[in-house]
PDB file of N, CA and C in Angstrom:
ATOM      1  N   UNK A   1      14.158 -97.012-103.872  1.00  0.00           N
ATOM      2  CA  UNK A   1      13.989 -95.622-104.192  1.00  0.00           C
ATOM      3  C   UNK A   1      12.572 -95.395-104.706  1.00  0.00           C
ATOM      4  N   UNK A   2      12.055 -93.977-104.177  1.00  0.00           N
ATOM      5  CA  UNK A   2      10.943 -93.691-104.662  1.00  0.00           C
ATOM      6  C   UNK A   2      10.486 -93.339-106.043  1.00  0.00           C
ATOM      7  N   UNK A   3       9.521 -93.556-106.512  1.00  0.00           N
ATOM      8  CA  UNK A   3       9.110 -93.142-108.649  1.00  0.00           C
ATOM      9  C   UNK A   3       8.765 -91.827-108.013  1.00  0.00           C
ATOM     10  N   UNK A   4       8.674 -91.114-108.959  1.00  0.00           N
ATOM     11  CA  UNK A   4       8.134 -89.797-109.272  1.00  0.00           C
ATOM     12  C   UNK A   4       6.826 -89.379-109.019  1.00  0.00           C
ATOM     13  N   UNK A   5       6.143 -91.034-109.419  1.00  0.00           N
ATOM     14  CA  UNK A   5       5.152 -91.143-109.571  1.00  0.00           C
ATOM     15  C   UNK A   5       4.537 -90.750-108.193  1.00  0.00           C
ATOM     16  N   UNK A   6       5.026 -91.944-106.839  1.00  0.00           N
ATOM     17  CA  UNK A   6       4.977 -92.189-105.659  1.00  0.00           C
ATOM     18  C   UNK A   6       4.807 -90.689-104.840  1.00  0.00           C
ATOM     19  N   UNK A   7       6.333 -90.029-104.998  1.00  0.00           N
ATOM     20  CA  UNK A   7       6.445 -88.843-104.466  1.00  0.00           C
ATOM     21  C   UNK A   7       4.905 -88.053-104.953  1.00  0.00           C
ATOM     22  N   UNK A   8       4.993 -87.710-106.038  1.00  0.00           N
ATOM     23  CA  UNK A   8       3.741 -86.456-106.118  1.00  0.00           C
ATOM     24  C   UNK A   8       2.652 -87.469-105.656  1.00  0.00           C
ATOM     25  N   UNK A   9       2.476 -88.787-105.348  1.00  0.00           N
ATOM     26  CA  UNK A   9       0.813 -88.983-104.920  1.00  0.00           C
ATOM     27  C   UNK A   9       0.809 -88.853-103.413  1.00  0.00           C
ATOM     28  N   UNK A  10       1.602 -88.870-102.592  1.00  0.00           N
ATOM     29  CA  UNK A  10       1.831 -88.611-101.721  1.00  0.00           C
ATOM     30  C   UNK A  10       2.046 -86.807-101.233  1.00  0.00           C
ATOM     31  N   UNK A  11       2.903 -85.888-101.912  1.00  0.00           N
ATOM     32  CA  UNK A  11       2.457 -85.005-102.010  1.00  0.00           C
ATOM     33  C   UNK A  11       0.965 -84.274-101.690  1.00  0.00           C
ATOM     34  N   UNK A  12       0.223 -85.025-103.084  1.00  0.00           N
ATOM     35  CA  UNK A  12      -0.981 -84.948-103.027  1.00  0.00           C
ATOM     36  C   UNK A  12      -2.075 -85.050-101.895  1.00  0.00           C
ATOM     37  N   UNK A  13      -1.614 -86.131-101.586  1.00  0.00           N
ATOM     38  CA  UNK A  13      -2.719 -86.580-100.334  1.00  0.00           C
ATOM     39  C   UNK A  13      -2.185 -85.388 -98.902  1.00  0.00           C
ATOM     40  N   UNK A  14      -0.833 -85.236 -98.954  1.00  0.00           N
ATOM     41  CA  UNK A  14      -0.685 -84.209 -98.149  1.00  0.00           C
ATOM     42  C   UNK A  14      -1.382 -83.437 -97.922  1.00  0.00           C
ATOM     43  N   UNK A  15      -1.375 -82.415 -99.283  1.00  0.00           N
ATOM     44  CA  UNK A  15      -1.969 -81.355 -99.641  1.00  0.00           C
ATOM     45  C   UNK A  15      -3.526 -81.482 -99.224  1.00  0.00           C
ATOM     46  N   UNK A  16      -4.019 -82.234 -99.992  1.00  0.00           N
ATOM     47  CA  UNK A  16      -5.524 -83.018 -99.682  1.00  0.00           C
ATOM     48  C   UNK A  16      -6.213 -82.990 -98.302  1.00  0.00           C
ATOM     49  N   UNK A  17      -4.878 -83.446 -97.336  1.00  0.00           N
ATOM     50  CA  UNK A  17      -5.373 -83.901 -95.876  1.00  0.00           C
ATOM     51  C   UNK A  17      -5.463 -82.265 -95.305  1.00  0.00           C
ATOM     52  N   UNK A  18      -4.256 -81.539 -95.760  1.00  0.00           N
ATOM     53  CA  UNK A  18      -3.650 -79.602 -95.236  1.00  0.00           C
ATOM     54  C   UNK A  18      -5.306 -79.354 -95.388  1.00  0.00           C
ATOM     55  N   UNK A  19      -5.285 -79.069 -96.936  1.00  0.00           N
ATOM     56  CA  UNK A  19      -7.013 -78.528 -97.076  1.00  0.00           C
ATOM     57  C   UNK A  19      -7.951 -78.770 -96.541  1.00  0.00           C
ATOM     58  N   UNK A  20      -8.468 -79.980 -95.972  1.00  0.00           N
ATOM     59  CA  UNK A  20      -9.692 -80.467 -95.309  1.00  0.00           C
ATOM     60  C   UNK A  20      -9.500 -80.205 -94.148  1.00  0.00           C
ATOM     61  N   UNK A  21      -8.257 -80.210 -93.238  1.00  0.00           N
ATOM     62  CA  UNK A  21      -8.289 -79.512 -92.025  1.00  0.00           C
ATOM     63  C   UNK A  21      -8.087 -78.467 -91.964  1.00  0.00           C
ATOM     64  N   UNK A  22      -7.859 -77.562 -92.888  1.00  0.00           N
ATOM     65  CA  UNK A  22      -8.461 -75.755 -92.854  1.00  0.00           C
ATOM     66  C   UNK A  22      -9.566 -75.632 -93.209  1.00  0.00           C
ATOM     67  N   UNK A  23     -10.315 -76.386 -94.001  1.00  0.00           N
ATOM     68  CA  UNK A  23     -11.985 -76.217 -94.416  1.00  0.00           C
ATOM     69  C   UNK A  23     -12.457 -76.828 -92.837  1.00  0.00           C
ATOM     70  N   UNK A  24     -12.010 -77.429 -92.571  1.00  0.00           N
ATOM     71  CA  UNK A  24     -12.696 -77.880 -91.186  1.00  0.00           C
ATOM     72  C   UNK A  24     -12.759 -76.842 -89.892  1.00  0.00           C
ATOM     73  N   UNK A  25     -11.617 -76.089 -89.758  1.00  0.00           N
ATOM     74  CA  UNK A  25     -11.347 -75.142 -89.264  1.00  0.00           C
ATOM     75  C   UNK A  25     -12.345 -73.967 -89.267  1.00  0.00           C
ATOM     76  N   UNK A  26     -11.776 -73.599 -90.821  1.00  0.00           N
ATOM     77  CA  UNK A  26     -12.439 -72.491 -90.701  1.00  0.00           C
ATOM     78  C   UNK A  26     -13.851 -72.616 -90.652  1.00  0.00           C
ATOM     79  N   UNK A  27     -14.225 -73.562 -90.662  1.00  0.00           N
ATOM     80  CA  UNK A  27     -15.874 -73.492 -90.850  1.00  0.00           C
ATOM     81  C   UNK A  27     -16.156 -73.736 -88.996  1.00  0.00           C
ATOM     82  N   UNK A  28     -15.814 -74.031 -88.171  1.00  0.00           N
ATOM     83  CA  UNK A  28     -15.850 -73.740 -86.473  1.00  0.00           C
ATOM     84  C   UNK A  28     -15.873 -72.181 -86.394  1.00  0.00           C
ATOM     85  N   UNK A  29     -15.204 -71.493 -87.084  1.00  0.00           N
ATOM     86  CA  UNK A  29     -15.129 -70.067 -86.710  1.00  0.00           C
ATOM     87  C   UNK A  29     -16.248 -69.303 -86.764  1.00  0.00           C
ATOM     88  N   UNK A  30     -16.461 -68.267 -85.602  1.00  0.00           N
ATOM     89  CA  UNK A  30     -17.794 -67.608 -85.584  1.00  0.00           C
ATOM     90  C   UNK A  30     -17.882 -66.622 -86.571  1.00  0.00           C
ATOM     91  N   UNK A  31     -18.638 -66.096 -86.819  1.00  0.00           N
ATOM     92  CA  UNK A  31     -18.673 -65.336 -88.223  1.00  0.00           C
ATOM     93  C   UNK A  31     -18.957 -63.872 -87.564  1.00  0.00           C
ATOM     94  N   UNK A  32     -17.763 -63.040 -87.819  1.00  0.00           N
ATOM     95  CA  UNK A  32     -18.115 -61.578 -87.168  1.00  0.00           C
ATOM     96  C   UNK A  32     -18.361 -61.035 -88.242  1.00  0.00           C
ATOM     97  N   UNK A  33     -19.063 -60.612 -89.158  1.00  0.00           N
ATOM     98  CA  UNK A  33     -19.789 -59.992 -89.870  1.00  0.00           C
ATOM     99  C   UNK A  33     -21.100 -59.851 -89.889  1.00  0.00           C
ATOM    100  N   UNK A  34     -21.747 -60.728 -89.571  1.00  0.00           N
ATOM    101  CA  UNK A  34     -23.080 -60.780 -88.971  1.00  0.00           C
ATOM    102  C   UNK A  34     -23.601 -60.967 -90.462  1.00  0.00           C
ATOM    103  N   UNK A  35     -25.373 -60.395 -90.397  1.00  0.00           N
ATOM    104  CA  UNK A  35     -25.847 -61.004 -91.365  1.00  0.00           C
ATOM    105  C   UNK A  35     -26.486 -60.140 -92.571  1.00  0.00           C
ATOM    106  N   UNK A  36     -25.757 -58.510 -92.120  1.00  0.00           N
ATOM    107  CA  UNK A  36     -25.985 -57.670 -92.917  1.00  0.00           C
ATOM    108  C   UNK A  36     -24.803 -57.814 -93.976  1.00  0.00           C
ATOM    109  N   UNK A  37     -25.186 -57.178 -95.284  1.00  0.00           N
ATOM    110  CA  UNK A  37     -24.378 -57.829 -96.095  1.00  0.00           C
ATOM    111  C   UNK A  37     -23.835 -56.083 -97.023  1.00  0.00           C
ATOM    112  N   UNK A  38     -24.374 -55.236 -96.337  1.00  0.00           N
ATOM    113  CA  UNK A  38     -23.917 -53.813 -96.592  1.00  0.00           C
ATOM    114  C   UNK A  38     -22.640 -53.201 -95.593  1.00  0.00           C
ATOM    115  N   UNK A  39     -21.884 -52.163 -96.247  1.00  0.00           N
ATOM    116  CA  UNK A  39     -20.812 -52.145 -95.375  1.00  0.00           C
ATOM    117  C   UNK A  39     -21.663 -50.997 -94.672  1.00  0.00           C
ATOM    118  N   UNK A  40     -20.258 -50.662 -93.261  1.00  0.00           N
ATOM    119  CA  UNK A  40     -21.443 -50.203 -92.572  1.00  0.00           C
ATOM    120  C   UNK A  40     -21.339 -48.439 -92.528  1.00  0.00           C
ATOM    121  N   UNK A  41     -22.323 -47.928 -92.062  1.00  0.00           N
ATOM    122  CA  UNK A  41     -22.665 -46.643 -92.123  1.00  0.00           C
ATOM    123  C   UNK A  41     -21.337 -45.326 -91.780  1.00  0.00           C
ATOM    124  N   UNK A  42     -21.852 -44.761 -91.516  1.00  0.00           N
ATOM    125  CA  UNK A  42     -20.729 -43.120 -91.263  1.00  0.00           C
ATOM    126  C   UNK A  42     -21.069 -43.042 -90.144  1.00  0.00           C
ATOM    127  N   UNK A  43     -20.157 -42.822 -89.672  1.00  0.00           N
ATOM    128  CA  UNK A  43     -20.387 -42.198 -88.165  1.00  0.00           C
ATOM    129  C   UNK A  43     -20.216 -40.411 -87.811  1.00  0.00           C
ATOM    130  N   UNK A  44     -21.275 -39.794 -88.043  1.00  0.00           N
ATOM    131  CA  UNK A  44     -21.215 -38.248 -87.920  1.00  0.00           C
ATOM    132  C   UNK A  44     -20.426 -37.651 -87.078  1.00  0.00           C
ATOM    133  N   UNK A  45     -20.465 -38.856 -85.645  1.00  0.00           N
ATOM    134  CA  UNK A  45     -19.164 -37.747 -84.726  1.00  0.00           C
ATOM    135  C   UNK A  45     -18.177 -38.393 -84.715  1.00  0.00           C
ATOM    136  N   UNK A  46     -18.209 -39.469 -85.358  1.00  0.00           N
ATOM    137  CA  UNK A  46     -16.717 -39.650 -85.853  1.00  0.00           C
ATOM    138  C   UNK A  46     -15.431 -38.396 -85.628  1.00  0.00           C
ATOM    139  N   UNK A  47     -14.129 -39.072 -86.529  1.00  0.00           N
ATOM    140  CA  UNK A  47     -13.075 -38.060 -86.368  1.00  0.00           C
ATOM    141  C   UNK A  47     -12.762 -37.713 -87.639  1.00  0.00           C
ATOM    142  N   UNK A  48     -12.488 -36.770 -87.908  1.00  0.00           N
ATOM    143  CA  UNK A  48     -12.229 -35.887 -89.275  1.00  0.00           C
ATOM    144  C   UNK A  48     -11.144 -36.302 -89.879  1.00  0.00           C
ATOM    145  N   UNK A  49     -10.883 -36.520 -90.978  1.00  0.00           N
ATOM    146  CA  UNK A  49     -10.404 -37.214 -92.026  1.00  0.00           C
ATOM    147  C   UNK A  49      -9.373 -35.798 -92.472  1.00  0.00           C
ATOM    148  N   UNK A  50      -8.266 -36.089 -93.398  1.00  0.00           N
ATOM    149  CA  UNK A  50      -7.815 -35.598 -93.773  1.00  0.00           C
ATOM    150  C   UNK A  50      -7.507 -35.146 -95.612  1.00  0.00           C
ATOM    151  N   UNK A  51      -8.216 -34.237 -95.721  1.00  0.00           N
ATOM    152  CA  UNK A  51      -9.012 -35.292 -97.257  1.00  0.00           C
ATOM    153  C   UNK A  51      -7.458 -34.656 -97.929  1.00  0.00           C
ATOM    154  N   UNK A  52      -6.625 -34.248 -97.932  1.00  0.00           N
ATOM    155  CA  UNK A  52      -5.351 -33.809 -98.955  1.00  0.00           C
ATOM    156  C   UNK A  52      -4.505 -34.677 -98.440  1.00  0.00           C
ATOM    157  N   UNK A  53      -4.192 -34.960 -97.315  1.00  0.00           N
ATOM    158  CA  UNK A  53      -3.434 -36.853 -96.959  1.00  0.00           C
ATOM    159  C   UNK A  53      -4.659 -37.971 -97.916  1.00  0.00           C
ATOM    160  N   UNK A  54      -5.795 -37.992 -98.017  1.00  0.00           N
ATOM    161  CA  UNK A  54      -6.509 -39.276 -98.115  1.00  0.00           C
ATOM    162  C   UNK A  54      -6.155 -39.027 -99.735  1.00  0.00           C
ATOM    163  N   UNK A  55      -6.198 -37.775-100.356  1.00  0.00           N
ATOM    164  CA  UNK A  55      -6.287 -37.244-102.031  1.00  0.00           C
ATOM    165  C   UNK A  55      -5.138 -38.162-102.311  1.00  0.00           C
ATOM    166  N   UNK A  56      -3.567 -37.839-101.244  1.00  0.00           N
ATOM    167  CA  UNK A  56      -2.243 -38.117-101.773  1.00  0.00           C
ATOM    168  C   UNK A  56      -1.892 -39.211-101.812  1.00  0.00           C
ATOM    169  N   UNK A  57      -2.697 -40.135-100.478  1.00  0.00           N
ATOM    170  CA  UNK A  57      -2.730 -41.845-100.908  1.00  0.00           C
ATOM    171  C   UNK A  57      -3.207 -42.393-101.649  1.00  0.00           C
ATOM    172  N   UNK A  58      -4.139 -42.220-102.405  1.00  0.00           N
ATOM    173  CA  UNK A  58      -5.337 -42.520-103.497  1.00  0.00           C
ATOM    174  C   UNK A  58      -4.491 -42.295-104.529  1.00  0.00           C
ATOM    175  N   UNK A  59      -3.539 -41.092-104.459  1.00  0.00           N
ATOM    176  CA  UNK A  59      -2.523 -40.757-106.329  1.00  0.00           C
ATOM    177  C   UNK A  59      -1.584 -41.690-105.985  1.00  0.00           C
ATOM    178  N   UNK A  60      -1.068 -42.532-104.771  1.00  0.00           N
ATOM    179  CA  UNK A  60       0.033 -43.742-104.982  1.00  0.00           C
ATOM    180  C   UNK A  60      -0.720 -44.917-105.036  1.00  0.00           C
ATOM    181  N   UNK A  61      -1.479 -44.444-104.500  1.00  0.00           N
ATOM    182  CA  UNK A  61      -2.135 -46.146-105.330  1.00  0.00           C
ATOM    183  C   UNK A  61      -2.709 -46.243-106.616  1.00  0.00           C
ATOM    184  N   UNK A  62      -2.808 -45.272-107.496  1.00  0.00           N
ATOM    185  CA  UNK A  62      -2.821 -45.200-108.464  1.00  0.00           C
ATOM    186  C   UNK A  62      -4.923 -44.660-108.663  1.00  0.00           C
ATOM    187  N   UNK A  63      -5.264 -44.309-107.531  1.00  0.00           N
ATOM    188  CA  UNK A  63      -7.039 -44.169-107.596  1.00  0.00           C
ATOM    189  C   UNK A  63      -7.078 -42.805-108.325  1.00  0.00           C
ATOM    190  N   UNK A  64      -6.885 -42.231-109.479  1.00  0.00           N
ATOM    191  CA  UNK A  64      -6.714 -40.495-109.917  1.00  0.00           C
ATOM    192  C   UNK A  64      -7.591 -40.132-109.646  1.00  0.00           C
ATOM    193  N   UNK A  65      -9.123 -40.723-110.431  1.00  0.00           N
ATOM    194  CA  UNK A  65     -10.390 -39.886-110.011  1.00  0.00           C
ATOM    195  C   UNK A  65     -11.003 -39.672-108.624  1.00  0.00           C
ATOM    196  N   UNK A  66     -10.642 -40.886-107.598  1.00  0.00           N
ATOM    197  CA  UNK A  66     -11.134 -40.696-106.018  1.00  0.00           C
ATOM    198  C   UNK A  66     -10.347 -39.733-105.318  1.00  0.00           C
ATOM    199  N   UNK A  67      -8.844 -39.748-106.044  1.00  0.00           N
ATOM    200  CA  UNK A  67      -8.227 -38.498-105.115  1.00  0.00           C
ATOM    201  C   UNK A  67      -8.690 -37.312-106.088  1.00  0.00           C
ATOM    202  N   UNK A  68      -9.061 -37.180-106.880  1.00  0.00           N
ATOM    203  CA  UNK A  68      -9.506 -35.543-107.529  1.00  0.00           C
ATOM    204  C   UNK A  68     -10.806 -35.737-106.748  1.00  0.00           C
ATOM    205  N   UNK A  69     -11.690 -36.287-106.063  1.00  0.00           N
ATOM    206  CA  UNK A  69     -12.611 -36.220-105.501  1.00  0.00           C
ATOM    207  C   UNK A  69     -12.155 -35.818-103.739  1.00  0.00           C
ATOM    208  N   UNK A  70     -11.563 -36.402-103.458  1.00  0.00           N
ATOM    209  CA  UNK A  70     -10.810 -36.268-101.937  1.00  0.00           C
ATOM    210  C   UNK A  70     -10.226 -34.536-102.359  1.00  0.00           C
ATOM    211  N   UNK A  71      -9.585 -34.442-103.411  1.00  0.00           N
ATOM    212  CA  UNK A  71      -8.839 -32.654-103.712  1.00  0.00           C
ATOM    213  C   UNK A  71     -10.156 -31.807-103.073  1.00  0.00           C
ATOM    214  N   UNK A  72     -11.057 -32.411-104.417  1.00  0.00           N
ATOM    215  CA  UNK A  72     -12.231 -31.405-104.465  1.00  0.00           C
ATOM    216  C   UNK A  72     -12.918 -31.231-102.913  1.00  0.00           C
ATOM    217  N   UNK A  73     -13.202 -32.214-102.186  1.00  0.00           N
ATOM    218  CA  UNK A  73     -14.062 -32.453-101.007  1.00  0.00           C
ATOM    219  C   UNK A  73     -12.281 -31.160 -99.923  1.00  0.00           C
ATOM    220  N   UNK A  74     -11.722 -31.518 -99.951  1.00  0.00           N
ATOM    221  CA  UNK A  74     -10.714 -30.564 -99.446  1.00  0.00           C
ATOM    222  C   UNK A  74     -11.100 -29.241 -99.445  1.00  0.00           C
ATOM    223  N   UNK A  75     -11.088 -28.751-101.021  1.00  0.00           N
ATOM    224  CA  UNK A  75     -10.906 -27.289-101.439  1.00  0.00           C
ATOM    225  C   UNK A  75     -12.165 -26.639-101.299  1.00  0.00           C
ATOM    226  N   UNK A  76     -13.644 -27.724-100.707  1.00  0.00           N
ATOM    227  CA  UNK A  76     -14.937 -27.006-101.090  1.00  0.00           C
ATOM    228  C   UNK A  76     -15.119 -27.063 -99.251  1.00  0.00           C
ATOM    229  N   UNK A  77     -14.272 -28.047 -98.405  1.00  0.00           N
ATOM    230  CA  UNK A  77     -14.503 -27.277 -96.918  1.00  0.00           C
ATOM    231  C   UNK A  77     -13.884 -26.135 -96.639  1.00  0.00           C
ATOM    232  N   UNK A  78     -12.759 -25.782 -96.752  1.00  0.00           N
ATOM    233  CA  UNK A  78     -12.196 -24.626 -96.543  1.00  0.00           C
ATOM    234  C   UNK A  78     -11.248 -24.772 -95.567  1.00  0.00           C
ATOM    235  N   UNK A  79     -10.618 -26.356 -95.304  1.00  0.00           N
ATOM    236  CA  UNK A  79     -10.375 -26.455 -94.115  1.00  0.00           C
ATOM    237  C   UNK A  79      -8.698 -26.952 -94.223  1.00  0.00           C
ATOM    238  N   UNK A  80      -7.864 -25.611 -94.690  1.00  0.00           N
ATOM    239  CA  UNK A  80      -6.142 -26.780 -95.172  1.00  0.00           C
ATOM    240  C   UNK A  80      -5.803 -27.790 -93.911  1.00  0.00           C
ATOM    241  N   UNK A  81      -4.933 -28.831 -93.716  1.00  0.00           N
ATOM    242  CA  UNK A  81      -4.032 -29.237 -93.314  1.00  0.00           C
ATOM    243  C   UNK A  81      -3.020 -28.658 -92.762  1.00  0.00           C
ATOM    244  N   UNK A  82      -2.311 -28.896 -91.882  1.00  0.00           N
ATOM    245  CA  UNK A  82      -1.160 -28.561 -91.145  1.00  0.00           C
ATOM    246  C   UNK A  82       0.044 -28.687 -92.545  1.00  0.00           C
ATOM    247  N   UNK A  83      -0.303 -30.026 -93.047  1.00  0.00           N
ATOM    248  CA  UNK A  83       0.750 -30.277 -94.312  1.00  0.00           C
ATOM    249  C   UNK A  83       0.457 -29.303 -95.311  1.00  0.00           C
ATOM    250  N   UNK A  84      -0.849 -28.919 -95.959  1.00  0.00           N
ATOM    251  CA  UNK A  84      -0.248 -28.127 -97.120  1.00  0.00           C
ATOM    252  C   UNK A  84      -0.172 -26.631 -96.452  1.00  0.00           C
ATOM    253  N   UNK A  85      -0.659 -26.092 -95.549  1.00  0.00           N
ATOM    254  CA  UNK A  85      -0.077 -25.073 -94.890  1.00  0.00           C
ATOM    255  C   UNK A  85       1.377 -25.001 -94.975  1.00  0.00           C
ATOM    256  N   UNK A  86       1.930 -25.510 -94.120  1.00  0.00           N
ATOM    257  CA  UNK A  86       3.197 -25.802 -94.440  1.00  0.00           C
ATOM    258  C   UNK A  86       4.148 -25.606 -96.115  1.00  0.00           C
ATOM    259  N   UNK A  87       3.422 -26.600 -97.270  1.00  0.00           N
ATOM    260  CA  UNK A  87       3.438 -26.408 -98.067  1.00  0.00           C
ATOM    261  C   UNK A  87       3.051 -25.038 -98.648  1.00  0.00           C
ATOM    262  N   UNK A  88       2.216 -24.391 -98.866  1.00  0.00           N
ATOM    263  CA  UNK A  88       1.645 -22.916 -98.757  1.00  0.00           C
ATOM    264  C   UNK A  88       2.904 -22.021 -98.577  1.00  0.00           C
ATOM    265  N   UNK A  89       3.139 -22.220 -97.184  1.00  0.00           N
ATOM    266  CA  UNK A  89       4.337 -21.090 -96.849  1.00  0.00           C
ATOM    267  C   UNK A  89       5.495 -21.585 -97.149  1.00  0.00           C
ATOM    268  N   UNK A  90       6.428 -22.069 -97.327  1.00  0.00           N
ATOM    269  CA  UNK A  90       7.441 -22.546 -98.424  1.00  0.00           C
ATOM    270  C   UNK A  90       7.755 -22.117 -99.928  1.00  0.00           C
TER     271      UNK A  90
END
């Protein structure tokens, strides 16, 4: 029968051998980020955002001040949602 001892050094070396062939791994992988280290820009013609959906995900994740910023950026385009429209007339 095996000691205690036995089992966890073996364990160990398991573990040991797991890690060095994911460090080995991952270090083959090409690196898609490239070599700028800023995230990247806005895209102007992009597609329009929904800033009273983006406000209402930001209050479940708990972000208060980015969604009072997403409210504000809402209420200063002029531009409601289908949702609080909806909401509105109700």
């Amino acid at each position: 029968m095996k000691s205690a001892a036995d089992v966890a050094l073996r364990w160990l070396q398991k573990t040991a051998q797991a890690t060095l062939v994911f460090a080995m791994v991952a270090s083959c992988a090409e690196n898609e980020l490239g070599d700028d280290p800023f995230a990247p820009g806005v895209d102007p013609d992009g597609e329009a955002v929904d800033e009273i959906t983006v406000g209402n995900r930001l209050m479940v994740a708990g972000e208060y001040e980015l969604a009072m910023d997403s409210f504000t950026r809402a209420a200063l385009t002029g531009k409601p949602s289908m949702k609080s429209r909806w909401a509105i007339a109700s």
